[in-house]
C-alpha atoms as a PDB file:
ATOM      1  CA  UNK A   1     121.845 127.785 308.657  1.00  0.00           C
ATOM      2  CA  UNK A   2     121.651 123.977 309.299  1.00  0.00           C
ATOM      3  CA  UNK A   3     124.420 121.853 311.092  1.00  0.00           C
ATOM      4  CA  UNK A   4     124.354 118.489 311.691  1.00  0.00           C
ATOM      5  CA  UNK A   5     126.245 116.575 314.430  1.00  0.00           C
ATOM      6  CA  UNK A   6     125.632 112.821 316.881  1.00  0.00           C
ATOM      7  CA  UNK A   7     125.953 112.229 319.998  1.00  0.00           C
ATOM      8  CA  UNK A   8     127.664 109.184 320.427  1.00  0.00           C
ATOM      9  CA  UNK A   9     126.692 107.649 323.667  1.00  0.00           C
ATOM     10  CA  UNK A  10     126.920 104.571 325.114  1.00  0.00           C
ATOM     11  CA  UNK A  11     128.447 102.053 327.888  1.00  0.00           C
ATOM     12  CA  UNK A  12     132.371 102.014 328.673  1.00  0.00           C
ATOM     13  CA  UNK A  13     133.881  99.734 326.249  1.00  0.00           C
ATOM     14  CA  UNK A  14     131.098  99.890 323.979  1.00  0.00           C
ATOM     15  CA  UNK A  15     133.499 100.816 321.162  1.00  0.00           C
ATOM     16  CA  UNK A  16     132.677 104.712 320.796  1.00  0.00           C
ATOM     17  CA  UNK A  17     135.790 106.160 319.971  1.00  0.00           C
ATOM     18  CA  UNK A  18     136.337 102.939 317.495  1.00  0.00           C
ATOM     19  CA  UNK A  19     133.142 104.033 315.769  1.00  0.00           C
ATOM     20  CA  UNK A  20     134.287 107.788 315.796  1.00  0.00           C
ATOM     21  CA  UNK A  21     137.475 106.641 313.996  1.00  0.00           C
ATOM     22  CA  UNK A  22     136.485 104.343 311.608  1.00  0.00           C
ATOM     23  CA  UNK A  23     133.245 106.816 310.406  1.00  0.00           C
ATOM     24  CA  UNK A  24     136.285 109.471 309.872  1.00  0.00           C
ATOM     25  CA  UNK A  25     137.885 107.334 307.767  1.00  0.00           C
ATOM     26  CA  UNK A  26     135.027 106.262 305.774  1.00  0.00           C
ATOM     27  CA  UNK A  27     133.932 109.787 305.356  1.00  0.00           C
ATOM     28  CA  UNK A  28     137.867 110.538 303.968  1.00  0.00           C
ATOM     29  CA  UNK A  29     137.063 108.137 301.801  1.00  0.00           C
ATOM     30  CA  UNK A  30     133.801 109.200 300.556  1.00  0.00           C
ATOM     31  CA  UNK A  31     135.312 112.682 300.219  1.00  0.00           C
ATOM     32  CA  UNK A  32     132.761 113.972 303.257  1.00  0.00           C
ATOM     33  CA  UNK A  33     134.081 116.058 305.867  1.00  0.00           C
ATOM     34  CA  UNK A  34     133.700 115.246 309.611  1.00  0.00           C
ATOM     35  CA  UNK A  35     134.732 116.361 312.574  1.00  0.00           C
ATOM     36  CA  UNK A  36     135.077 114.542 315.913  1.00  0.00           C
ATOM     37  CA  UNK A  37     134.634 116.224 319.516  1.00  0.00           C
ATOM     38  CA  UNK A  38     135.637 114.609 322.204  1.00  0.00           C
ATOM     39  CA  UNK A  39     133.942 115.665 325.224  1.00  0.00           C
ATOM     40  CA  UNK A  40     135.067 112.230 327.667  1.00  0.00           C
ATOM     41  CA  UNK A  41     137.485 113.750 330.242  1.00  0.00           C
ATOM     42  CA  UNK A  42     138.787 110.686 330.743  1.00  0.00           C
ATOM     43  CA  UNK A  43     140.107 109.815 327.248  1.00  0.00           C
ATOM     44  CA  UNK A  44     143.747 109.796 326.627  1.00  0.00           C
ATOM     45  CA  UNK A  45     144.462 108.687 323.214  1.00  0.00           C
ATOM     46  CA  UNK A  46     142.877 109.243 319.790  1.00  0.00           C
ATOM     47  CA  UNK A  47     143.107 107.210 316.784  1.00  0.00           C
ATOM     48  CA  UNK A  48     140.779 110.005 314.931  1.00  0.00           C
ATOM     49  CA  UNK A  49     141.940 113.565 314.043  1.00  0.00           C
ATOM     50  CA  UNK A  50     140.537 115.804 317.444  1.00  0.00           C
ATOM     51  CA  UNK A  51     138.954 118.735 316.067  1.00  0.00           C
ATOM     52  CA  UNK A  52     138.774 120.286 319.941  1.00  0.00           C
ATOM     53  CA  UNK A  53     138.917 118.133 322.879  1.00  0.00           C
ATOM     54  CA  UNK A  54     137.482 118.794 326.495  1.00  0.00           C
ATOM     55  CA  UNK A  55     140.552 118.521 328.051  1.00  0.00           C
ATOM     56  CA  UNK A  56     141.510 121.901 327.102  1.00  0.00           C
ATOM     57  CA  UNK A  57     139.059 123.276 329.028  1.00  0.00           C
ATOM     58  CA  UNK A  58     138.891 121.109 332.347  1.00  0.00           C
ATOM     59  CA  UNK A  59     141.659 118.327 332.570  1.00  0.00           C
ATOM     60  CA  UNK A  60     139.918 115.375 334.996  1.00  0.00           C
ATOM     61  CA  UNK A  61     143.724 115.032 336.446  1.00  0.00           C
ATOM     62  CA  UNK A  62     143.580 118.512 337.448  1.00  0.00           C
ATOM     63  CA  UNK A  63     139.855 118.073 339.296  1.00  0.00           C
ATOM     64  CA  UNK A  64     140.559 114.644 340.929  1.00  0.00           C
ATOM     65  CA  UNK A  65     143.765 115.813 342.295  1.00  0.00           C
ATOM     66  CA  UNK A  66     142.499 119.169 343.084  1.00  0.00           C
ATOM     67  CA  UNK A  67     138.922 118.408 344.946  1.00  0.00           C
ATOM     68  CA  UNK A  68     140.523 114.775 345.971  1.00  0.00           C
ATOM     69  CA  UNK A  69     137.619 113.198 343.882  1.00  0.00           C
ATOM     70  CA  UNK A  70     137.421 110.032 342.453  1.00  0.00           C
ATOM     71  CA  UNK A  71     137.191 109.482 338.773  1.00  0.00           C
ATOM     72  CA  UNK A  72     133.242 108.901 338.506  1.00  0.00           C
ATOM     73  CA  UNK A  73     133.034 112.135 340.735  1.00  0.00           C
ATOM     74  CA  UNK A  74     135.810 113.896 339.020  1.00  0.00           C
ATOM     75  CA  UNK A  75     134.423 113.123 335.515  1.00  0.00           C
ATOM     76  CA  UNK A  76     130.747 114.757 336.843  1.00  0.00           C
ATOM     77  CA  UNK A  77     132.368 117.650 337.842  1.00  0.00           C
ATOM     78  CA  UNK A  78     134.226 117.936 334.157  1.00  0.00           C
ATOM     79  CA  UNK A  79     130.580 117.821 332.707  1.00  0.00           C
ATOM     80  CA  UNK A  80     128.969 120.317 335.030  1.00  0.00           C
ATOM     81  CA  UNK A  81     131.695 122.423 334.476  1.00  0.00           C
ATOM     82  CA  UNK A  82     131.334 122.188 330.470  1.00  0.00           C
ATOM     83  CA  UNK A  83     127.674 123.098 331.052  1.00  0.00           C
ATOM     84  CA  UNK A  84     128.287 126.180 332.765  1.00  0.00           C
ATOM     85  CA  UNK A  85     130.972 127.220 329.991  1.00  0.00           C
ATOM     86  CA  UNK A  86     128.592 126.067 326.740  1.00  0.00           C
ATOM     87  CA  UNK A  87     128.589 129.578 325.908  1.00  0.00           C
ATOM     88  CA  UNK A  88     132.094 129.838 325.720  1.00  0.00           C
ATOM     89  CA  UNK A  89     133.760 127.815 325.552  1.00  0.00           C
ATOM     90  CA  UNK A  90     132.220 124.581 323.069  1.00  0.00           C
ATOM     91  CA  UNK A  91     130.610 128.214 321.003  1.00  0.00           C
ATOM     92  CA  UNK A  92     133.989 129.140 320.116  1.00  0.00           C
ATOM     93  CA  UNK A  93     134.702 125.809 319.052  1.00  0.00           C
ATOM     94  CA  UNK A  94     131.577 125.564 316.875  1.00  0.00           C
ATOM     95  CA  UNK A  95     131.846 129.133 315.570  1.00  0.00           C
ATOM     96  CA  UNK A  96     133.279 128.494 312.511  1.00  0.00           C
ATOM     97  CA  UNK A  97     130.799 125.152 311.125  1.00  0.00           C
ATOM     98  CA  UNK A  98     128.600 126.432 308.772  1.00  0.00           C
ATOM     99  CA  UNK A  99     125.837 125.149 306.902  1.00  0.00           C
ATOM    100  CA  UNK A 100     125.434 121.654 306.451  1.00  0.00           C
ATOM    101  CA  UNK A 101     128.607 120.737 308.214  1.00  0.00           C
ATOM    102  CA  UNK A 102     129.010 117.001 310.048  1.00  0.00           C
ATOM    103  CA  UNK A 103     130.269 116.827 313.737  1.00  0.00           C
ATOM    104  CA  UNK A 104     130.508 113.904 315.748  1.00  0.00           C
ATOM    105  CA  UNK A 105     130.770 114.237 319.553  1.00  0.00           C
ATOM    106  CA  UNK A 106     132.702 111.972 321.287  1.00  0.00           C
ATOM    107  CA  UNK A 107     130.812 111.383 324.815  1.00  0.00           C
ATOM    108  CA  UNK A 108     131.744 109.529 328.220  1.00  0.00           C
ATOM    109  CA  UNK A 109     130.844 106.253 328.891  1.00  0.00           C
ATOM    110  CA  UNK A 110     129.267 106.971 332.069  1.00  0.00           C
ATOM    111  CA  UNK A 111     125.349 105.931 331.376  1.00  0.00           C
ATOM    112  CA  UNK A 112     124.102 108.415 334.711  1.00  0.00           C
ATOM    113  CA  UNK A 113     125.362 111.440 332.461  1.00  0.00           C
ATOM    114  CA  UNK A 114     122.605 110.396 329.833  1.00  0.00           C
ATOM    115  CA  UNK A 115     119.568 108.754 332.171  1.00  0.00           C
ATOM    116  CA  UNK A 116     119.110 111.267 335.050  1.00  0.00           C
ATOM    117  CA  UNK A 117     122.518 114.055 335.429  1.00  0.00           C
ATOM    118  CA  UNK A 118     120.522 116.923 333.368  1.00  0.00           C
ATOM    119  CA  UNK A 119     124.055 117.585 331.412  1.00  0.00           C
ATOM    120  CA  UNK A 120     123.552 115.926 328.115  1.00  0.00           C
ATOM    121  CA  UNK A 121     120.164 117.168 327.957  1.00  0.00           C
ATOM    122  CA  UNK A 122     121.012 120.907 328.482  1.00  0.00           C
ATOM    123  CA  UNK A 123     123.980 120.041 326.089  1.00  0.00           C
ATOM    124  CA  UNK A 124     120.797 119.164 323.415  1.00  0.00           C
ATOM    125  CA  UNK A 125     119.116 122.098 323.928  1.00  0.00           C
ATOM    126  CA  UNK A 126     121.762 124.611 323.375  1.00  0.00           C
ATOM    127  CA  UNK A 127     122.976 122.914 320.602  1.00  0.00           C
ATOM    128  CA  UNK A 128     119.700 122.732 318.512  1.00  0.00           C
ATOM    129  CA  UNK A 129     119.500 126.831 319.367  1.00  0.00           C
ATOM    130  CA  UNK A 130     122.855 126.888 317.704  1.00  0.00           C
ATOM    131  CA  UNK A 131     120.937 125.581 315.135  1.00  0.00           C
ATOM    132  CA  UNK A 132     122.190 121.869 314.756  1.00  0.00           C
ATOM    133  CA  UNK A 133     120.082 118.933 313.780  1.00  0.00           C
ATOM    134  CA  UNK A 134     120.892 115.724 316.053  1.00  0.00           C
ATOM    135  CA  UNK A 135     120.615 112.063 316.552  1.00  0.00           C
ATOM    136  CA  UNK A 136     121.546 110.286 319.869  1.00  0.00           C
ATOM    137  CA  UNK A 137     123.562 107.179 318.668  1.00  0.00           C
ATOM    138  CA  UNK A 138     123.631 104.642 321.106  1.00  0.00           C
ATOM    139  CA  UNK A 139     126.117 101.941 320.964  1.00  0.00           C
ATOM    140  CA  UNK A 140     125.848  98.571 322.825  1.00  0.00           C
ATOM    141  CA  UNK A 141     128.502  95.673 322.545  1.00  0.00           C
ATOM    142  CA  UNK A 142     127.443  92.741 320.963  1.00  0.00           C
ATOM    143  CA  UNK A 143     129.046  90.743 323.053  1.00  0.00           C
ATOM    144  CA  UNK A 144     125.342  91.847 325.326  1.00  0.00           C
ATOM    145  CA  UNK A 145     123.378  89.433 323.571  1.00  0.00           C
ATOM    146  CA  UNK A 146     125.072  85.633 325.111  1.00  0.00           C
ATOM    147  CA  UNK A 147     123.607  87.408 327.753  1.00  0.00           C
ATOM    148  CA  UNK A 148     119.683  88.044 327.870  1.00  0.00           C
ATOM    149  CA  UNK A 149     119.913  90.246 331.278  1.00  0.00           C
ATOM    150  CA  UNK A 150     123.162  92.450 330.052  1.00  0.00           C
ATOM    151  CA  UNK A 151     121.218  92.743 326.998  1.00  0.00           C
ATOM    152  CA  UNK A 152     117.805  93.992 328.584  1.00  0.00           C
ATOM    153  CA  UNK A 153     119.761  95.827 331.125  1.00  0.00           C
ATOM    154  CA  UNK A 154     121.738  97.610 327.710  1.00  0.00           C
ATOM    155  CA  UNK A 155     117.791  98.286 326.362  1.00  0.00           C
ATOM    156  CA  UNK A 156     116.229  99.796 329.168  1.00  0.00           C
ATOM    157  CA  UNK A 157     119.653 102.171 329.483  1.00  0.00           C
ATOM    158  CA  UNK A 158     118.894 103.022 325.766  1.00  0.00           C
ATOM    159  CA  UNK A 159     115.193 103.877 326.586  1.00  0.00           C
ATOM    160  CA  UNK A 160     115.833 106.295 329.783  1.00  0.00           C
ATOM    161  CA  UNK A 161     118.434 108.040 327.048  1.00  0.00           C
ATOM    162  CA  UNK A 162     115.646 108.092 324.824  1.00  0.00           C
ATOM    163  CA  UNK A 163     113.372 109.864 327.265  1.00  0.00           C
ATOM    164  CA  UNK A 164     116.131 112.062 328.532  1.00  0.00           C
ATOM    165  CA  UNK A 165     117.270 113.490 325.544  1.00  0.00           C
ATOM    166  CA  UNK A 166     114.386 113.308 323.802  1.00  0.00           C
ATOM    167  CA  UNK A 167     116.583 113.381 319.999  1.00  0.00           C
ATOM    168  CA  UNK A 168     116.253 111.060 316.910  1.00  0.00           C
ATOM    169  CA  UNK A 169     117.469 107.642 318.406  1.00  0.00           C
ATOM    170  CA  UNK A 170     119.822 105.169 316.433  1.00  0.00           C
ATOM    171  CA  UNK A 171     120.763 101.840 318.658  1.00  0.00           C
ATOM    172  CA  UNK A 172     123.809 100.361 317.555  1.00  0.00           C
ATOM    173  CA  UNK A 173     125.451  97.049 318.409  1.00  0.00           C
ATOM    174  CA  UNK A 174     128.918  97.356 317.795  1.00  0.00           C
ATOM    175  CA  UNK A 175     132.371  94.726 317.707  1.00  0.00           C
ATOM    176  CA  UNK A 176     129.546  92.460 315.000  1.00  0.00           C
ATOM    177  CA  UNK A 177     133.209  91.450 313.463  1.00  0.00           C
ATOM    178  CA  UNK A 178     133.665  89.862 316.668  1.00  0.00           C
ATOM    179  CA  UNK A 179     130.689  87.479 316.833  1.00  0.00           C
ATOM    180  CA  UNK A 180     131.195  84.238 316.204  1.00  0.00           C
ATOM    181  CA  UNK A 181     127.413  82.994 314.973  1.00  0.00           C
ATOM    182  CA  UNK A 182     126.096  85.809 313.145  1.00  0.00           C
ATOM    183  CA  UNK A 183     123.023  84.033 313.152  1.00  0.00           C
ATOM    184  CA  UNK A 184     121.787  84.343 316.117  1.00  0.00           C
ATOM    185  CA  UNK A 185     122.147  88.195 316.357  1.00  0.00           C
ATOM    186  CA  UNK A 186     118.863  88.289 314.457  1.00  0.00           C
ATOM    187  CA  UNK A 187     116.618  87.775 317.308  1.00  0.00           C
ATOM    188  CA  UNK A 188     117.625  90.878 319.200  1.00  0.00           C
ATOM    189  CA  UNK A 189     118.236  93.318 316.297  1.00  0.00           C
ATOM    190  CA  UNK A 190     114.396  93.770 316.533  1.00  0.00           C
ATOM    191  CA  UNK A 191     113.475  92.178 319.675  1.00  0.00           C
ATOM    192  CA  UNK A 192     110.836  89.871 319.922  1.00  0.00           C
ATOM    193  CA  UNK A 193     109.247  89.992 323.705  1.00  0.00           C
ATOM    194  CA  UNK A 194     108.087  86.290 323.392  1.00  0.00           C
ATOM    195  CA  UNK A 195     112.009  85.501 322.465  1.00  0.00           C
ATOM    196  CA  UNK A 196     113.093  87.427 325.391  1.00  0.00           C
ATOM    197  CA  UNK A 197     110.649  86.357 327.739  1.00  0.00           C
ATOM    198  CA  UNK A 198     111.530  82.754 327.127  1.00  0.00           C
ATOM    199  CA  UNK A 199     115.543  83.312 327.124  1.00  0.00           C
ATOM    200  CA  UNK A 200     114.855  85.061 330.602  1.00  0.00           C
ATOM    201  CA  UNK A 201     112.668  82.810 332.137  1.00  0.00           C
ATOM    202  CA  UNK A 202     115.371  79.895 331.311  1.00  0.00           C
ATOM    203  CA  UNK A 203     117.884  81.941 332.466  1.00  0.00           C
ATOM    204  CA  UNK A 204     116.879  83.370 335.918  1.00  0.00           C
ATOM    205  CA  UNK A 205     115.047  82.104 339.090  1.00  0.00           C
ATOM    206  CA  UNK A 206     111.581  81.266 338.993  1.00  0.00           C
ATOM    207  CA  UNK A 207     110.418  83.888 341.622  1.00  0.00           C
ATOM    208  CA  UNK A 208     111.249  86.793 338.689  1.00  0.00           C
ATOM    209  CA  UNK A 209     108.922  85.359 336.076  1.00  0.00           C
ATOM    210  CA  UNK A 210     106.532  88.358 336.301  1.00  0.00           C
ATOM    211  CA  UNK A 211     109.540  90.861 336.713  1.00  0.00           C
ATOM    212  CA  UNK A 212     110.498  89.042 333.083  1.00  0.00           C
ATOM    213  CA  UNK A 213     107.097  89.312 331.834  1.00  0.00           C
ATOM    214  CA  UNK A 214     106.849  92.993 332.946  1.00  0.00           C
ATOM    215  CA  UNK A 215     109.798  93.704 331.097  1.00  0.00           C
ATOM    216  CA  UNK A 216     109.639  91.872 328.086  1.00  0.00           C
ATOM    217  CA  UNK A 217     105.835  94.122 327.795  1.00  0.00           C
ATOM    218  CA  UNK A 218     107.469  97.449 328.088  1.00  0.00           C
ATOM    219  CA  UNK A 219     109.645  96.771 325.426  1.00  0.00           C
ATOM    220  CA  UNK A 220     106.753  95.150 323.148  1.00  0.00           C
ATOM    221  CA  UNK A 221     104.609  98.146 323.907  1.00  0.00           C
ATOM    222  CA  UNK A 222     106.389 101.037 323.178  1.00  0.00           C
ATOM    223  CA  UNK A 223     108.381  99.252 320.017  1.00  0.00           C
ATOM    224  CA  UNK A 224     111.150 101.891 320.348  1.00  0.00           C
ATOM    225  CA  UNK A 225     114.220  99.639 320.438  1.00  0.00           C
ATOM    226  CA  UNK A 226     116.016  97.878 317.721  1.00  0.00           C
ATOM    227  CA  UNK A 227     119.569  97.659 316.455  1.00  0.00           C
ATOM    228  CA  UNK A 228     121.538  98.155 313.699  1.00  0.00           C
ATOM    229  CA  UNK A 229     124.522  96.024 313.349  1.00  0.00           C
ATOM    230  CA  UNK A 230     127.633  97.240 313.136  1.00  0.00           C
ATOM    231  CA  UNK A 231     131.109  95.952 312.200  1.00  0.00           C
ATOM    232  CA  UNK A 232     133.743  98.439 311.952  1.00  0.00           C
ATOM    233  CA  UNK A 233     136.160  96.789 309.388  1.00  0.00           C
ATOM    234  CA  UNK A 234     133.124  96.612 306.684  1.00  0.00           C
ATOM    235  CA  UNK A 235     132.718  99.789 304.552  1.00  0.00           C
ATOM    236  CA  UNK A 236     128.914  98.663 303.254  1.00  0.00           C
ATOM    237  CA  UNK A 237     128.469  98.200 307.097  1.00  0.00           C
ATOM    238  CA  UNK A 238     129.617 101.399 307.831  1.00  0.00           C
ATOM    239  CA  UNK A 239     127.897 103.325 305.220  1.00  0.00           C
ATOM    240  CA  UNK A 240     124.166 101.849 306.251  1.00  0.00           C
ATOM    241  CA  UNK A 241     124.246 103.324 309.527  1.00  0.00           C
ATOM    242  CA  UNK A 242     125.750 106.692 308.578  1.00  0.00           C
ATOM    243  CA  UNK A 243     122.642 106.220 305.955  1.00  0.00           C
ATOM    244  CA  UNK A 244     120.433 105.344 308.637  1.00  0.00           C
ATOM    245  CA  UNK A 245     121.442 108.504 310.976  1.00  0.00           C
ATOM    246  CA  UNK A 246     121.780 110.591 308.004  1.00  0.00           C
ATOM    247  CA  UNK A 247     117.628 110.077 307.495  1.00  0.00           C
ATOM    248  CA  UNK A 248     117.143 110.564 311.406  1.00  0.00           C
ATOM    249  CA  UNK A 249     118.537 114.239 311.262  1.00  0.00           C
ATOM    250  CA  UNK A 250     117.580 115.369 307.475  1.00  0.00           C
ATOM    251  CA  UNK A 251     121.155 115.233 306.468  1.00  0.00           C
ATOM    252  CA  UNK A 252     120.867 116.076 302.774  1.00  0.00           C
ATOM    253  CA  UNK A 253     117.484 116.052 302.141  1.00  0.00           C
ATOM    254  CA  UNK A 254     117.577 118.039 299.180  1.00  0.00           C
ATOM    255  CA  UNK A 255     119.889 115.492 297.413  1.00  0.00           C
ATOM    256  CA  UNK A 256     119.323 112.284 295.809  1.00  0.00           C
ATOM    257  CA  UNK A 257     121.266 110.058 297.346  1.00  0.00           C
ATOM    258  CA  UNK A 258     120.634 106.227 296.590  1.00  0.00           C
ATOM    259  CA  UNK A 259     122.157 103.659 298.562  1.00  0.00           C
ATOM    260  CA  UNK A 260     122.948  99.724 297.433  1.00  0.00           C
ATOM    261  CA  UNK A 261     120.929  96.974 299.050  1.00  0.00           C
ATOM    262  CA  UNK A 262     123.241  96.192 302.302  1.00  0.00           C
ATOM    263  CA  UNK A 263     124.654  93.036 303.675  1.00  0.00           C
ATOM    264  CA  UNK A 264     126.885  93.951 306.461  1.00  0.00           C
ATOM    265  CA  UNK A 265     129.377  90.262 305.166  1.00  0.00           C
ATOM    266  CA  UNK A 266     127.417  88.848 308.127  1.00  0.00           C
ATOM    267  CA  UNK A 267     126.232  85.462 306.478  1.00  0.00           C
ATOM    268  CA  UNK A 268     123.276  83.734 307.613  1.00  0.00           C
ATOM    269  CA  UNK A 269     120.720  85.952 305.417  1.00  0.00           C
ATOM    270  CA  UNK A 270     120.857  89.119 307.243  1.00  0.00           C
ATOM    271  CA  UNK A 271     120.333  92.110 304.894  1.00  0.00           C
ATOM    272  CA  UNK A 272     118.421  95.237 304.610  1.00  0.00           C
ATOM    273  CA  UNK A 273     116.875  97.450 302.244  1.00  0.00           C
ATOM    274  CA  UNK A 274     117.296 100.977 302.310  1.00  0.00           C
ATOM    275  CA  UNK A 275     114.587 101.152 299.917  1.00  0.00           C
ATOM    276  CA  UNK A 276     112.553  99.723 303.278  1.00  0.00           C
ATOM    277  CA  UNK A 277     111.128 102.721 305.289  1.00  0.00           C
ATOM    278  CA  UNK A 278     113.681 103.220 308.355  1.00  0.00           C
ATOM    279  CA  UNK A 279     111.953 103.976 311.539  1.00  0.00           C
ATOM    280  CA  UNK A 280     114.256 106.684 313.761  1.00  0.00           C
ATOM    281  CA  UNK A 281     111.976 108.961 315.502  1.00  0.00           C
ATOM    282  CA  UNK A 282     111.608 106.164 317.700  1.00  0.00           C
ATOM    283  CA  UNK A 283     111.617 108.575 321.120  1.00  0.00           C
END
């Protein structure tokens, strides 16, 4: 028996429980069932439909008031505490997904609970012995790229989640409906490292030219990130990344499933083949 199911990870305000909502809906309309988990503590309301919600199990309220905690504390405390109740808890959830089934888990925005806090990572593991095929999808505001430094800081957080979770990888920059100049997206959908060198060297002091350098080689060597664009109010736009993630995890493999050229209504020439071969192992 094969499940399927993302993690969908990211910075605070990065859009995830937008993208959680509007992939429901599309998959309504598509006549595909979903389900969304939301494992964030600290969420209150939900546009999507909640198939079972962490809250149940360890309200951050409750902790906070209880251990006098603050909310980054109280929220670490939520995840430990899910970790050591996997096996209960989130099993009785997932008990009754069978084969080939879609689930979508809602995560916090908290970046240390996906670069060095070992809870996402034992969350992988159990999961793929419950037999579930997964892709890490990590969203990043688009609003990142007016600025070169968010943006590199927003890449390297993507590759210690790589390296952490060690999953099929999809980056995702989100809120593309609003951008103003499409256009000059391009250049850090697939970053170029002499592009981003240049934007940081005009855009920091001198004395961090080799910092720049440094980091505009890591990404250039390793060639693991790049971005798919995503704007939530497009259904083309919509349906090429759940195409993209659906090839990262195997997601009906044994069907033949062929998908129209795509042109997320971005303008200025961006498009992209799905006939192209999609690199997602990128981890």
């Amino acid at each position: 028996m094969t499940r399927y199911a993302q993690l969908v990870i990211g910075p605070a305000g990065s859009g995830k429980s937008t993208y959680c909502y509007h992939l429901q809906q599309h998959c309504n309309t598509i006549g595909r069932n979903l389900d969304v988990i939301n494992l964030d503590p600290a969420a209150e309301d939900f546009k999507y439909a909640v198939a079972a919600d962490i809250r149940e199990l360890v309200p951050l309220e409750d902790v906070m008031e209880e251990f006098n905690y603050g909310p980054n504390g109280g929220l670490i405390y939520c995840m430990e505490y899910l970790e050591e109740n996997m096996d209960d808890w989130l099993a009785e959830k997932l008990e009754d997904y069978i084969d080939d089934d879609y689930v979508v888990f809602d995560c916090p925005g908290q970046i240390e609970l996906y670069t060095h806090i070992p809870v996402f990572k034992s969350l992988v593991e159990q999961l793929k012995r419950w037999d579930f095929n997964l892709c890490a999808v990590y969203l990043l505001d688009s609003q990142f790229v007016s600025d070169v430094t968010k943006y590199i800081s927003g890449c390297l957080s993507s590759l210690s989640a790589m390296v952490q979770l060690e999953l099929p990888h999809v980056n995702v920059l989100t809120k593309m409906d609003l951008v103003a100049k499409k256009k000059d997206i391009e250049d850090y959908l697939d970053p170029d490292p002499v592009f981003l060198l240049s934007e940081m060297n005009a855009n920091t002091a001198p004395r961090y030219g080799k910092l720049n350098a440094a980091l505009a080689e890591l990404i250039d060597d390793y060639r693991m990130v790049n971005f798919v664009p995503l704007d939530v109010t497009s259904e083309d736009s919509l349906q090429y990344l759940l195409s993209t993630i659906d090839n990262a995890i195997q997601y009906g493999e044994n069907s033949e499933v062929k998908i129209k050229d795509y042109d997320p209504d971005i303008g200025d020439g961006m498009s992209f083949n799905m006939d192209a071969d999609i690199e997602t192992d990128n981890f």
